[in-house]
C-alpha atoms as a PDB file:
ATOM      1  CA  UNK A   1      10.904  19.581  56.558  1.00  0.00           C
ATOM      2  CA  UNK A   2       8.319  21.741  55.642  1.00  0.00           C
ATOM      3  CA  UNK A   3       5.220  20.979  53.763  1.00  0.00           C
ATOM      4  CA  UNK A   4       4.700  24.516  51.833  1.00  0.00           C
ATOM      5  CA  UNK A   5       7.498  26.230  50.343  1.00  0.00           C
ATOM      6  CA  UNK A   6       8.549  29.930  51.615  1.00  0.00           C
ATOM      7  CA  UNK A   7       8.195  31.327  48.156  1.00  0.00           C
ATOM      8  CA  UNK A   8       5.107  29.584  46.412  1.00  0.00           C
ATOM      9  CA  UNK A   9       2.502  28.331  48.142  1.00  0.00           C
ATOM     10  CA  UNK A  10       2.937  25.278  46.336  1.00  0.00           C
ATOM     11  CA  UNK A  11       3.081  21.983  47.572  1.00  0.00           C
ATOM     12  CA  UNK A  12       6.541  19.933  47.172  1.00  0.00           C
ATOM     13  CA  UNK A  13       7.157  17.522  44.156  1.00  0.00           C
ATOM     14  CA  UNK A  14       7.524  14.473  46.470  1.00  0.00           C
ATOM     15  CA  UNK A  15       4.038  15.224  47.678  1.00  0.00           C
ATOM     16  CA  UNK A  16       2.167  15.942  44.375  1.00  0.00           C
ATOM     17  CA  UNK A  17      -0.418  13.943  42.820  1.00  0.00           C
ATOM     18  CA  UNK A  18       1.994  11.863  40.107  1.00  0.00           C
ATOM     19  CA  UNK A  19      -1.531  11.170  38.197  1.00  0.00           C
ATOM     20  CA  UNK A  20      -2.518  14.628  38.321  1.00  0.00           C
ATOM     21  CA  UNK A  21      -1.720  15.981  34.660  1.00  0.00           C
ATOM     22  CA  UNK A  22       1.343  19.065  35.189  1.00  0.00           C
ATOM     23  CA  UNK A  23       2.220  21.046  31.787  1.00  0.00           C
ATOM     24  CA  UNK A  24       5.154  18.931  31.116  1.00  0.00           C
ATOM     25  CA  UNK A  25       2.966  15.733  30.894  1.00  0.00           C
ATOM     26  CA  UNK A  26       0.481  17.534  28.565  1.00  0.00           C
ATOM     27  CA  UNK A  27       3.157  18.822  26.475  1.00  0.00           C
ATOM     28  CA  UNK A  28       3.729  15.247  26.440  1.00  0.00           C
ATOM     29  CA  UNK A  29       0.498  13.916  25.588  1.00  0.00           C
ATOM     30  CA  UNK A  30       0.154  16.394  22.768  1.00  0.00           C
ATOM     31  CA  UNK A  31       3.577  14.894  21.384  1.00  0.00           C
ATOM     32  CA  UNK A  32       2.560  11.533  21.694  1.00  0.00           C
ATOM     33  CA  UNK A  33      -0.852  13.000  19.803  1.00  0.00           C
ATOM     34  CA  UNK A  34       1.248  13.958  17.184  1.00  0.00           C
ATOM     35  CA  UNK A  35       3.687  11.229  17.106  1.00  0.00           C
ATOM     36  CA  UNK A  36       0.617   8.889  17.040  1.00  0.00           C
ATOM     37  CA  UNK A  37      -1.366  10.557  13.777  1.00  0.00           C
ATOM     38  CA  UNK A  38       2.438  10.552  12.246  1.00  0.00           C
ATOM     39  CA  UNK A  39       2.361   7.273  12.772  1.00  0.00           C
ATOM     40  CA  UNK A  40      -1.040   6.246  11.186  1.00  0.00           C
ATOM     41  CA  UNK A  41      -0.116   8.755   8.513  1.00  0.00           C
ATOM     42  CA  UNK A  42       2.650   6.428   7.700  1.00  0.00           C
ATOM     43  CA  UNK A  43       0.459   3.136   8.030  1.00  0.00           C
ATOM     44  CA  UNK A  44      -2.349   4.522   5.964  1.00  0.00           C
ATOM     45  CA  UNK A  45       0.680   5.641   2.844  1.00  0.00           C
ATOM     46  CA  UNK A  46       2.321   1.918   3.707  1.00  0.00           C
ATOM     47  CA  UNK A  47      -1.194   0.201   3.264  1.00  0.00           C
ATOM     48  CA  UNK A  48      -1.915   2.464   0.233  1.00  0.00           C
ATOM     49  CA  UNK A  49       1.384   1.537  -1.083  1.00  0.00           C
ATOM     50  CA  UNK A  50       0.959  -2.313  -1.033  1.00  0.00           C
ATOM     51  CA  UNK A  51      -2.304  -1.341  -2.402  1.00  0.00           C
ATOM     52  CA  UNK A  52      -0.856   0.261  -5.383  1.00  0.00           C
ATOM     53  CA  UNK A  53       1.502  -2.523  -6.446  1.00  0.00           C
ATOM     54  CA  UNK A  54      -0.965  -5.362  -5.790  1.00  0.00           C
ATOM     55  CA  UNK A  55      -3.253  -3.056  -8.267  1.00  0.00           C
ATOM     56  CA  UNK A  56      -0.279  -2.597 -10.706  1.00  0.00           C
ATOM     57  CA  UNK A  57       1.079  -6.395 -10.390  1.00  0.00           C
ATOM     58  CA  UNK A  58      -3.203  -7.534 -11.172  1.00  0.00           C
ATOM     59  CA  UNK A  59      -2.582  -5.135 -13.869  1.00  0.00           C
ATOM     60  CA  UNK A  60       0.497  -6.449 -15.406  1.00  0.00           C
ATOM     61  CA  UNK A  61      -0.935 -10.175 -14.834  1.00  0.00           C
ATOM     62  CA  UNK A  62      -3.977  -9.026 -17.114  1.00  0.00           C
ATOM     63  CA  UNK A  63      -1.844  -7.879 -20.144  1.00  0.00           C
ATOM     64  CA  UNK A  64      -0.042 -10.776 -19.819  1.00  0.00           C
ATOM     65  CA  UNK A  65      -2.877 -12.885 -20.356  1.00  0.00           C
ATOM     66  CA  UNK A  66      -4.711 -10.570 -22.738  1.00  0.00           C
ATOM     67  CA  UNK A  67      -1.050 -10.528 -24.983  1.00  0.00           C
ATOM     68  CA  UNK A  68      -1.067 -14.324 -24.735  1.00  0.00           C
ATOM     69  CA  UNK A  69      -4.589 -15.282 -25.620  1.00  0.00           C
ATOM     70  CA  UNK A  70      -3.974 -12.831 -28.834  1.00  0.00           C
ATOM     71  CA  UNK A  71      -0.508 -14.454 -29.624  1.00  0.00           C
ATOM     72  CA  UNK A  72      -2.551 -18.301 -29.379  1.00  0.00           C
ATOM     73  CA  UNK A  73      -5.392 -16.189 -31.960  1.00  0.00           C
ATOM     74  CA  UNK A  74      -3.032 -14.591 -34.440  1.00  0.00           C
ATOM     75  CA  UNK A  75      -1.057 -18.379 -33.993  1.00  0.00           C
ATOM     76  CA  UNK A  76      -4.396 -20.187 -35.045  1.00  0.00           C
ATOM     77  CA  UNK A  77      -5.085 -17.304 -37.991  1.00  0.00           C
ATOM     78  CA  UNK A  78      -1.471 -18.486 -39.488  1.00  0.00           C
ATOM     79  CA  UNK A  79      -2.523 -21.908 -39.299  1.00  0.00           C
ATOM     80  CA  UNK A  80      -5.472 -21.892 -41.179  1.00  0.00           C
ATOM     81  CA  UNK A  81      -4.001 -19.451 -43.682  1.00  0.00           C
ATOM     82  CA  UNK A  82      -0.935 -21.933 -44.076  1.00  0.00           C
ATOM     83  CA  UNK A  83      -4.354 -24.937 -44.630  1.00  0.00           C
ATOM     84  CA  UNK A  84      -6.198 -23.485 -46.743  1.00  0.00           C
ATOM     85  CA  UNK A  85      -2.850 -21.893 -49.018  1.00  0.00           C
ATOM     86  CA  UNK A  86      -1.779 -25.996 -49.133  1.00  0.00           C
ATOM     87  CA  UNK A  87      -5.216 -27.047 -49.856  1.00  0.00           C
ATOM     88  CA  UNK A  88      -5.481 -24.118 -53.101  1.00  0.00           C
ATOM     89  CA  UNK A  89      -2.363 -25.517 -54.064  1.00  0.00           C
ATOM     90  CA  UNK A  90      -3.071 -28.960 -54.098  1.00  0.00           C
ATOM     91  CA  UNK A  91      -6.791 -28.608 -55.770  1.00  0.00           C
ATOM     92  CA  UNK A  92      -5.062 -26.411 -58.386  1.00  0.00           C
ATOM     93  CA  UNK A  93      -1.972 -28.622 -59.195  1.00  0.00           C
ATOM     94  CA  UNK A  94      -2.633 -32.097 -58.220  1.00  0.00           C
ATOM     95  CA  UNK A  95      -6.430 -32.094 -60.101  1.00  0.00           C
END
């Protein structure tokens, strides 16, 4: 078995460096480079996402409360126009 072959001077793949980077595994690493910022791309528009409807659900919670503490005012406005209607009533009739 020879160590060199005849047409490169190249040595055989069964006695190469397998740590030594080749073109192939930095074609690789550039892929995984690429698959990796894809993939934080993703993460950061996921996160932003559940940002967005946590934001939009605080929102909704807000003008639920803000709607309700106007419905209890406009309910306590009625009731003390309903009082004081009874009470013109009765000081006009009744005395």
């Amino acid at each position: 078995m020879k160590f060199f072959n005849k047409k490169s001077n190249q040595i055989p793949k069964e006695f190469r460096d397998i740590d030594k980077p080749t073109k192939l595994k930095r074609k690789h690493s550039r892929f995984n480079v690429i698959a990796n910022i894809k993939d934080f791309k993703i993460e950061q528009m996921q996160k932003l996402e559940i940002a967005k409807a946590e934001f939009i659900a605080e929102e909704k919670d807000e003008k639920v409360r803000r709607q309700k503490e106007i419905d209890f005012i406009n309910g306590v406005g009625k009731l003390i126009t309903w009082l004081l209607i009874i009470a013109v009533i009765y000081f006009i009739f009744i005395r």
